[in-house]
N, C-alpha and C. Protein backbone atom coordinates (compact mmCIF):
# COMPACT_ATOMS: atom_id res chain seq x y z
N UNK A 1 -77.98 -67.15 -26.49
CA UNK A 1 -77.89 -66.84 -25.08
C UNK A 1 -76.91 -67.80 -24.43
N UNK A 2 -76.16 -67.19 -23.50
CA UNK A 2 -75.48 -68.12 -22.55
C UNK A 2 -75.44 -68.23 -21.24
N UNK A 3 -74.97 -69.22 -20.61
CA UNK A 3 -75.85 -69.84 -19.42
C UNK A 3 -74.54 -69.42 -18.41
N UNK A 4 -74.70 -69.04 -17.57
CA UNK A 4 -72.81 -68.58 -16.96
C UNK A 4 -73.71 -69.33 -15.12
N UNK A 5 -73.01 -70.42 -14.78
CA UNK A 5 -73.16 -70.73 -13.25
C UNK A 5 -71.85 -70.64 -12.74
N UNK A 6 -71.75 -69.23 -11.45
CA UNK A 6 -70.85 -69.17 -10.44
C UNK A 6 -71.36 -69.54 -9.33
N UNK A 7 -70.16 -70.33 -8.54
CA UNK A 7 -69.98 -70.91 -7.59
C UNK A 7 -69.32 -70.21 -6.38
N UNK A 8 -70.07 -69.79 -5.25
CA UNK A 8 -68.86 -68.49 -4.30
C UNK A 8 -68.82 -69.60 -3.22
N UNK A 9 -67.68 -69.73 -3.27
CA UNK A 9 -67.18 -70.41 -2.14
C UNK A 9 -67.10 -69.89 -0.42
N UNK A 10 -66.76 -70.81 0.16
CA UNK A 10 -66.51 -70.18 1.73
C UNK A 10 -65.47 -69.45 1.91
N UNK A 11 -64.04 -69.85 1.07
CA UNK A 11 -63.48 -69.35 1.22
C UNK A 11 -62.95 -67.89 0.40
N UNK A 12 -64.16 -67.66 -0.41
CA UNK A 12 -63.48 -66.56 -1.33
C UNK A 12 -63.58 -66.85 -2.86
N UNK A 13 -63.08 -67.88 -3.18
CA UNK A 13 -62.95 -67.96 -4.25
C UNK A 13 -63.81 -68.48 -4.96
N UNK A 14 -63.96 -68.48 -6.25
CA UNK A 14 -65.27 -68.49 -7.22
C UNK A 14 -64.57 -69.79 -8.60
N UNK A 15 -66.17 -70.65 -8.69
CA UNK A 15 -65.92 -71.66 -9.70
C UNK A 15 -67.11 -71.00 -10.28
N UNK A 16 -66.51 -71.24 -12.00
CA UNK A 16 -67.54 -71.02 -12.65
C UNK A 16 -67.41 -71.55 -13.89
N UNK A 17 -68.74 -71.72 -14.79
CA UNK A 17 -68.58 -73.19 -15.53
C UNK A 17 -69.87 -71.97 -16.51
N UNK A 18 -69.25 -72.18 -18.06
CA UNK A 18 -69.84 -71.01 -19.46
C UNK A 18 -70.58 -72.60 -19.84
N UNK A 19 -71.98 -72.40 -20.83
CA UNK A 19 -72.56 -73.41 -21.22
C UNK A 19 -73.51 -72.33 -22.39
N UNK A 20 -73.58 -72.71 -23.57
CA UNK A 20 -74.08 -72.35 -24.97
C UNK A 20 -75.28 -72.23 -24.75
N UNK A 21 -76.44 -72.24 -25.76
CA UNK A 21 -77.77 -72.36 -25.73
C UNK A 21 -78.35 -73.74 -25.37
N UNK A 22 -77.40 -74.39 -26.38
CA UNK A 22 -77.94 -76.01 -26.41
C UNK A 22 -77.19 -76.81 -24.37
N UNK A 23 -76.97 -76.01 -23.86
CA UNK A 23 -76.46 -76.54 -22.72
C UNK A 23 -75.34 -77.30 -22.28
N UNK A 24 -74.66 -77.02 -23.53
CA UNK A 24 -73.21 -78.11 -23.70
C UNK A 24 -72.47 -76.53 -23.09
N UNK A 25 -71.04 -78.04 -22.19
CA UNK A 25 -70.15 -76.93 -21.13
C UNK A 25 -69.41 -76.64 -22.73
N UNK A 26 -68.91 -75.22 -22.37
CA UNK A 26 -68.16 -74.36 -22.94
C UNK A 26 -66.66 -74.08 -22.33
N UNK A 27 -66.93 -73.67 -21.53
CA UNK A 27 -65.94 -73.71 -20.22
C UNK A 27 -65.89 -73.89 -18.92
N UNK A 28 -64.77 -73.82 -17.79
CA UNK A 28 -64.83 -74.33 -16.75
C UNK A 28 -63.77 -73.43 -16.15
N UNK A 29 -63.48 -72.46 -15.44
CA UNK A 29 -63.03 -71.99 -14.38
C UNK A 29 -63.09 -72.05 -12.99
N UNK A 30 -61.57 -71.83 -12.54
CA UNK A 30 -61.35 -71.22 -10.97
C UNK A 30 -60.86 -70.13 -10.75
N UNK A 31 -61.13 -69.19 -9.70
CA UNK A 31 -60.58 -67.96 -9.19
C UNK A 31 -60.49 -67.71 -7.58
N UNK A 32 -59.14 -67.01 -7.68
CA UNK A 32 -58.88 -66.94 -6.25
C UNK A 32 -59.63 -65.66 -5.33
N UNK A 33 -60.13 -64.76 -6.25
CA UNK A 33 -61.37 -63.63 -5.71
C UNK A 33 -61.88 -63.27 -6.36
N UNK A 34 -62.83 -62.23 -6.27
CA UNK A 34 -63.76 -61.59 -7.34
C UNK A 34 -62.92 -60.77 -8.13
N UNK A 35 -61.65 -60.28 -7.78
CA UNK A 35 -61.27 -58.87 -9.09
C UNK A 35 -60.58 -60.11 -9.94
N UNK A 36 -59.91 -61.28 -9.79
CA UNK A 36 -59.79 -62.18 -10.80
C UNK A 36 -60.89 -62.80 -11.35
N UNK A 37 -61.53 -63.14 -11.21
CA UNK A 37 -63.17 -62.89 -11.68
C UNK A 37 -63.90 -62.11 -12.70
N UNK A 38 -64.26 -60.79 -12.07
CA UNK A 38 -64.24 -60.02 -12.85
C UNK A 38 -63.47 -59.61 -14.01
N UNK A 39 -62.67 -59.81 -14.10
CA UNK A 39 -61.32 -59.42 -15.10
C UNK A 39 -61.57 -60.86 -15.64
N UNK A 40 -61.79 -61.97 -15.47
CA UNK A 40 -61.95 -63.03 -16.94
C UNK A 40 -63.23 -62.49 -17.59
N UNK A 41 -64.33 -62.05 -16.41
CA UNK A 41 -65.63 -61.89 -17.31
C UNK A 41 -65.73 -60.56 -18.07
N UNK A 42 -65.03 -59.75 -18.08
CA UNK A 42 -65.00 -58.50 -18.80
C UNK A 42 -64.57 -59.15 -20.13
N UNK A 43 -63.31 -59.55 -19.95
CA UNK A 43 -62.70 -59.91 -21.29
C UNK A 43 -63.39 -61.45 -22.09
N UNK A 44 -63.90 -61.90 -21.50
CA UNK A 44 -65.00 -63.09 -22.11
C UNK A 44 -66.27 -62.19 -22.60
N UNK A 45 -67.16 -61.23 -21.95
CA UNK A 45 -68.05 -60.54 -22.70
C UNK A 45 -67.52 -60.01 -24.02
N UNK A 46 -66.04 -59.26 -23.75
CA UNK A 46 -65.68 -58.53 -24.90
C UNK A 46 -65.20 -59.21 -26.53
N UNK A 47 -64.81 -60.64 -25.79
CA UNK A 47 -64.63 -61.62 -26.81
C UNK A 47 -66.10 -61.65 -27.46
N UNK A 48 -66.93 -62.21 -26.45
CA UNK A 48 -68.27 -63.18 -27.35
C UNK A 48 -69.58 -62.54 -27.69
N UNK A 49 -69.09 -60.77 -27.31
CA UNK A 49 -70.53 -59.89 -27.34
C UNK A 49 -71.97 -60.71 -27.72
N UNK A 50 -71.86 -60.94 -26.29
CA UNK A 50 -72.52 -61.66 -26.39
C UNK A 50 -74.48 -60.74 -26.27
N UNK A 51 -75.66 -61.57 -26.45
CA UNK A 51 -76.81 -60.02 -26.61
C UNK A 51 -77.38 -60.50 -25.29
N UNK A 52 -77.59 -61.62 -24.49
CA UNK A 52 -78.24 -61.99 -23.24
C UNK A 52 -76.98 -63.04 -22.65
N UNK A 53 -77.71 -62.80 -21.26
CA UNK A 53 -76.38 -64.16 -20.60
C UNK A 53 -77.32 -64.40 -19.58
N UNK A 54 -77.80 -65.34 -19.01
CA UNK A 54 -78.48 -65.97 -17.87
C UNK A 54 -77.62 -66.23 -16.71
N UNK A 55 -77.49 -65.64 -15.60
CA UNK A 55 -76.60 -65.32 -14.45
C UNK A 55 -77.20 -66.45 -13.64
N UNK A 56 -76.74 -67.91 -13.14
CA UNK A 56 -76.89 -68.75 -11.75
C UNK A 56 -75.73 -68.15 -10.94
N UNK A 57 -75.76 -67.43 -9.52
CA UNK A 57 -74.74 -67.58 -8.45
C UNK A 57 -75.54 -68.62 -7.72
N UNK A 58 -74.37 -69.45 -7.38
CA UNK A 58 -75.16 -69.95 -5.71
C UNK A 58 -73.98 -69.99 -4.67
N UNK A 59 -74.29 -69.09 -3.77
CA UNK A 59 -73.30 -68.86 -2.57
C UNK A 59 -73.30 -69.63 -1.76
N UNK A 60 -72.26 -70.38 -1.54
CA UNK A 60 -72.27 -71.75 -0.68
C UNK A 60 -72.41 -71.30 0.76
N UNK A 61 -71.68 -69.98 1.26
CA UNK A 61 -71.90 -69.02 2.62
C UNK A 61 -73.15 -69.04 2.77
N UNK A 62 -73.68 -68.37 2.04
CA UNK A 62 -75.23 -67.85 2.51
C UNK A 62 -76.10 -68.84 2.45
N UNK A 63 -75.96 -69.79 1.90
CA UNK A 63 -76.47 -71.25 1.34
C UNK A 63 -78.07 -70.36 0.16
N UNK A 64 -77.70 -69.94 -0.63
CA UNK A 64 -78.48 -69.33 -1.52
C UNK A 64 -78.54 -69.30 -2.75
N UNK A 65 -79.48 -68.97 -3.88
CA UNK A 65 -78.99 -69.30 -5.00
C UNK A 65 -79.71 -67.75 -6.26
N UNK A 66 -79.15 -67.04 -6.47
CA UNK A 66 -79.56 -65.71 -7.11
C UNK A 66 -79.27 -66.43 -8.96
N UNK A 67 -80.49 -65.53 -9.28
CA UNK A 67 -80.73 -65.76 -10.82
C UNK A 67 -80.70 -64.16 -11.45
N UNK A 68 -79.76 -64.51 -12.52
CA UNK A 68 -80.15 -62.64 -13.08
C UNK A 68 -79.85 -62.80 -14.75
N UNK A 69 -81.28 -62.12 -15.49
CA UNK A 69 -80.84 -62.29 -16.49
C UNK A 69 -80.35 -61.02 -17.00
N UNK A 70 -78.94 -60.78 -17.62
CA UNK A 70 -78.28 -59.51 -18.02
C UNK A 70 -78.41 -59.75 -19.62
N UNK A 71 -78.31 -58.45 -19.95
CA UNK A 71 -78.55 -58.11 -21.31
C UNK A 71 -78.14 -56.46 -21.63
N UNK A 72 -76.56 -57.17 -22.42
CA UNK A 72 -76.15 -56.01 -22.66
C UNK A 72 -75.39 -55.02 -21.77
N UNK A 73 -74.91 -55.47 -20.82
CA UNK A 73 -74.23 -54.48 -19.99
C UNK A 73 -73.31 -55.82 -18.98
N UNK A 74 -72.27 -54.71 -17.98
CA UNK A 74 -71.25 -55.76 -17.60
C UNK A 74 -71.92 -56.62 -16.28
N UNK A 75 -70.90 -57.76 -16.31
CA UNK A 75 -71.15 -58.38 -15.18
C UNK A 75 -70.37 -58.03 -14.02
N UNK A 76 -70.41 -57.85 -12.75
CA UNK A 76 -69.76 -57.89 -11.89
C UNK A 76 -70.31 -58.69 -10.64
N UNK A 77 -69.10 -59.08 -9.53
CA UNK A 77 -69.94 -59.63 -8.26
C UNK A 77 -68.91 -59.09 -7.28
């Protein structure tokens, strides 16, 4: 399973940081909106078919923090 925390900024743009089972970072991204976004995470699922992914957003706007666990199908935001 992998651990995916996005970051939605005020202004738009999205940080987001990939982490393994054992909790070690994997990777570390920035994006300037969601369709650049989306378009790394399509092609990162398609790389690591992956079978579960544990979804953290926390929207710095809304001051909120959404959990989703996906399995098997795409991500989008």
């Amino acid at each position: 399973m992998f651990f995916l925390k996005v970051r939605k900024n005020v202004n738009g743009s999205f940080q987001l940081e990939i982490f393994d089972e054992n909790l070690s970072k994997l990777e570390e991204n920035s994006f300037a909106d969601n369709f650049e976004f989306n378009f790394y995470i399509q092609t990162w699922q398609q790389k690591t078919h992956f079978p579960k992914t544990l979804l953290v957003i926390h929207d710095i706007k809304k001051n909120s923090s959404e959990i989703q666990l996906v399995e098997k199908k795409e991500i989008f935001l």
